[in-house]
Protein backbone atom coordinates (compact mmCIF):
# COMPACT_ATOMS: atom_id res chain seq x y z
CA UNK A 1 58.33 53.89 38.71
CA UNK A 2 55.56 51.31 37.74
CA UNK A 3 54.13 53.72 35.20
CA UNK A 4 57.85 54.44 33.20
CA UNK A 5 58.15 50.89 33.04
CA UNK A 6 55.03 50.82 30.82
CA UNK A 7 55.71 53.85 29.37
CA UNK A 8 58.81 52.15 28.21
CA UNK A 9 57.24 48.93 27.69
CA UNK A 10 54.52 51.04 25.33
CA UNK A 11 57.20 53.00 23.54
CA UNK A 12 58.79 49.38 21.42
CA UNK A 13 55.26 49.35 20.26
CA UNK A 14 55.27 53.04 19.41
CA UNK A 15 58.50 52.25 17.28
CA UNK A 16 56.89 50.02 14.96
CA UNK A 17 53.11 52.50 14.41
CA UNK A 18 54.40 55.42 12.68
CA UNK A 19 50.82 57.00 13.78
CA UNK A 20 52.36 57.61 17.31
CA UNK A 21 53.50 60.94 18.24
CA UNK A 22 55.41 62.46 20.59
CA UNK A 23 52.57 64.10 22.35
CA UNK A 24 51.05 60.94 23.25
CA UNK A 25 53.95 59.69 24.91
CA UNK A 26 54.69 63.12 26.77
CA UNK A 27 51.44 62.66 28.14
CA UNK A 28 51.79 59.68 29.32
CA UNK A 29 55.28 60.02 31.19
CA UNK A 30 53.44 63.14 33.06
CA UNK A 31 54.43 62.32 36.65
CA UNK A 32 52.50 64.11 39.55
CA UNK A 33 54.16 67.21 41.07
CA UNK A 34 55.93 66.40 44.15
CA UNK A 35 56.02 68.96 46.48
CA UNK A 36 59.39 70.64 47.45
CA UNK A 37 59.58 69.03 51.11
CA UNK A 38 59.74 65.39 49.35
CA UNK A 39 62.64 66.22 48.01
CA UNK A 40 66.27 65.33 49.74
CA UNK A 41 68.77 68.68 50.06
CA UNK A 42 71.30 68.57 47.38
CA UNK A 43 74.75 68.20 49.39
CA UNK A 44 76.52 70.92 50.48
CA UNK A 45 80.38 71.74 49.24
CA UNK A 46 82.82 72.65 51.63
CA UNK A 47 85.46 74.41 50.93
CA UNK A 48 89.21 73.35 52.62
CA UNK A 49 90.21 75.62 55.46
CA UNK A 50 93.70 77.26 55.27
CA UNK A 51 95.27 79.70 57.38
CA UNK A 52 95.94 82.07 54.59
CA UNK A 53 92.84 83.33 52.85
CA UNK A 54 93.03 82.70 48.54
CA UNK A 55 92.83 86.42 46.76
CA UNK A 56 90.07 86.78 44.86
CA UNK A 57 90.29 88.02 41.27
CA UNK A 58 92.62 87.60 38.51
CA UNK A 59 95.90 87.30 40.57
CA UNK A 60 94.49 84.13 41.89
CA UNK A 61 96.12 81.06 40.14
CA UNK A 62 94.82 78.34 40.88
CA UNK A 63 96.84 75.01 39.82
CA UNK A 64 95.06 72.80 37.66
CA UNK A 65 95.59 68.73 38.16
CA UNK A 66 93.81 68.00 35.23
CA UNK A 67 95.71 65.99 32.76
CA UNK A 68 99.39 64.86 32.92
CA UNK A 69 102.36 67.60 33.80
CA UNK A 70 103.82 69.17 31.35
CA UNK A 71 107.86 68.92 31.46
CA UNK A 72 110.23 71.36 30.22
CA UNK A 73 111.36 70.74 26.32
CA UNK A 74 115.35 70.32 26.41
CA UNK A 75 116.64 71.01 23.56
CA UNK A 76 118.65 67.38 21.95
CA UNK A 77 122.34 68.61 21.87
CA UNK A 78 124.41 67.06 19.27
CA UNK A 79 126.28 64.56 21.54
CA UNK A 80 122.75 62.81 22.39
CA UNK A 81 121.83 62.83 19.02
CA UNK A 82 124.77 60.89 17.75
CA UNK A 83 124.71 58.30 20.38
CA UNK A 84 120.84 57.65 19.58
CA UNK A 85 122.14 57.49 15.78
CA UNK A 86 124.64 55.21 16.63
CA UNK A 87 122.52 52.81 18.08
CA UNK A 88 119.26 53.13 16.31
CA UNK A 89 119.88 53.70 13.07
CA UNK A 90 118.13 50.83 12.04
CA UNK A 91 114.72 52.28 13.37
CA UNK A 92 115.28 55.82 11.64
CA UNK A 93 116.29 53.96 8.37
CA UNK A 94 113.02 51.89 8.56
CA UNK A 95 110.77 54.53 9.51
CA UNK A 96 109.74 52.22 12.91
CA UNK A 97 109.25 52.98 16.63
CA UNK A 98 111.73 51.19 18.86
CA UNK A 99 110.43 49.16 21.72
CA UNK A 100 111.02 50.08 25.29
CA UNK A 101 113.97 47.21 25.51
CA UNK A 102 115.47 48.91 22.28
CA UNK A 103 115.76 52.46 24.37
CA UNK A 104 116.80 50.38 26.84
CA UNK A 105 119.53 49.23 25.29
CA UNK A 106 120.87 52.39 23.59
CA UNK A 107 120.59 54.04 26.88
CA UNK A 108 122.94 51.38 28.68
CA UNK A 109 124.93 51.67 25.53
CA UNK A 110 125.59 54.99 26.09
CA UNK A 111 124.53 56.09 29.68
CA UNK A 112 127.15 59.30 29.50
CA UNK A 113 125.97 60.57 26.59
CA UNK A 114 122.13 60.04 27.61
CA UNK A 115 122.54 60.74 30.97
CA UNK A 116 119.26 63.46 31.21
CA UNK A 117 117.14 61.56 28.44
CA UNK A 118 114.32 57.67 30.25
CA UNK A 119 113.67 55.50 27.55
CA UNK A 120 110.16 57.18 26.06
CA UNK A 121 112.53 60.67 25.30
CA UNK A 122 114.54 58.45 23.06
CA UNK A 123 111.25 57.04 21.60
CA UNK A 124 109.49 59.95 21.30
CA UNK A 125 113.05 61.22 19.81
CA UNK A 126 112.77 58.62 16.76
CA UNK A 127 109.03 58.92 16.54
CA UNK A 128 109.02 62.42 16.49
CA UNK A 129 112.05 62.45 13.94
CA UNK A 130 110.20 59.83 11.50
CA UNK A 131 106.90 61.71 11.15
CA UNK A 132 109.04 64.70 10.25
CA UNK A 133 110.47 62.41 7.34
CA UNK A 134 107.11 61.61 6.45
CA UNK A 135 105.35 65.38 5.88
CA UNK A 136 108.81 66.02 4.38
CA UNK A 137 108.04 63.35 1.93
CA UNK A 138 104.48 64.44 1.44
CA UNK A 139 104.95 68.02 0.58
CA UNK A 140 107.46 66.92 -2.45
């Protein structure tokens, strides 16, 4: 450990003398060969025990927790998207996001109407429908 530290220490210098190369240093960070009983096992994995035995091969799905869930895309039906109108037309006029306390709001508004939809659908509703403007806009 002593001799990285130097080696470390050494290699500032080497920075600044454009004669060093890396050779030199390689040689220097040469460590002695430890012998394969110094070295700790790596640990072991072990697999969870079930009662039923996983197939092997392609049938076997396996579920995968990385990431967030996906949900299911519903489809907006046109009474949900006149209520949002109703009450947030001034977001899709201006080409803003609403705040959670603006979904909020729309959703008490209207909590028949938007009975399936939280307050980030009806964000992600506006948002989605602005950006849509947008490339609209662009491709003119």
């Amino acid at each position: 450990m002593k001799k990285l530290l130097t080696v470390m220490r050494k290699t500032v210098a080497y920075k600044r003398d454009t004669s060093s190369t890396v050779d030199e240093l390689s040689a220097e960070l040469a460590l002695p060969p430890t012998e394969k009983n110094d070295m700790p096992p790596p640990p072991k994995r072990h697999r969870p025990q079930s009662d039923e035995e996983m197939p092997t091969g392609a049938s076997a799905v396996r579920p995968s927790y990385k990431g967030k869930s996906t949900q299911k895309k519903t489809p907006w039906h046109q009474t949900e998207v006149q209520a949002v109108e109703r009450h947030m037309k001034q977001f899709i006029t201006s080409l803003t996001v609403p705040a959670k306390s603006d979904c909020d709001k729309c959703l008490k508004a209207e909590p028949e109407a938007l009975k399936n939809r939280d307050w980030k659908t009806v964000k992600f509703y506006i948002y989605n429908r602005d950006t849509a403007y947008k490339k609209k806009l662009q491709c003119k």
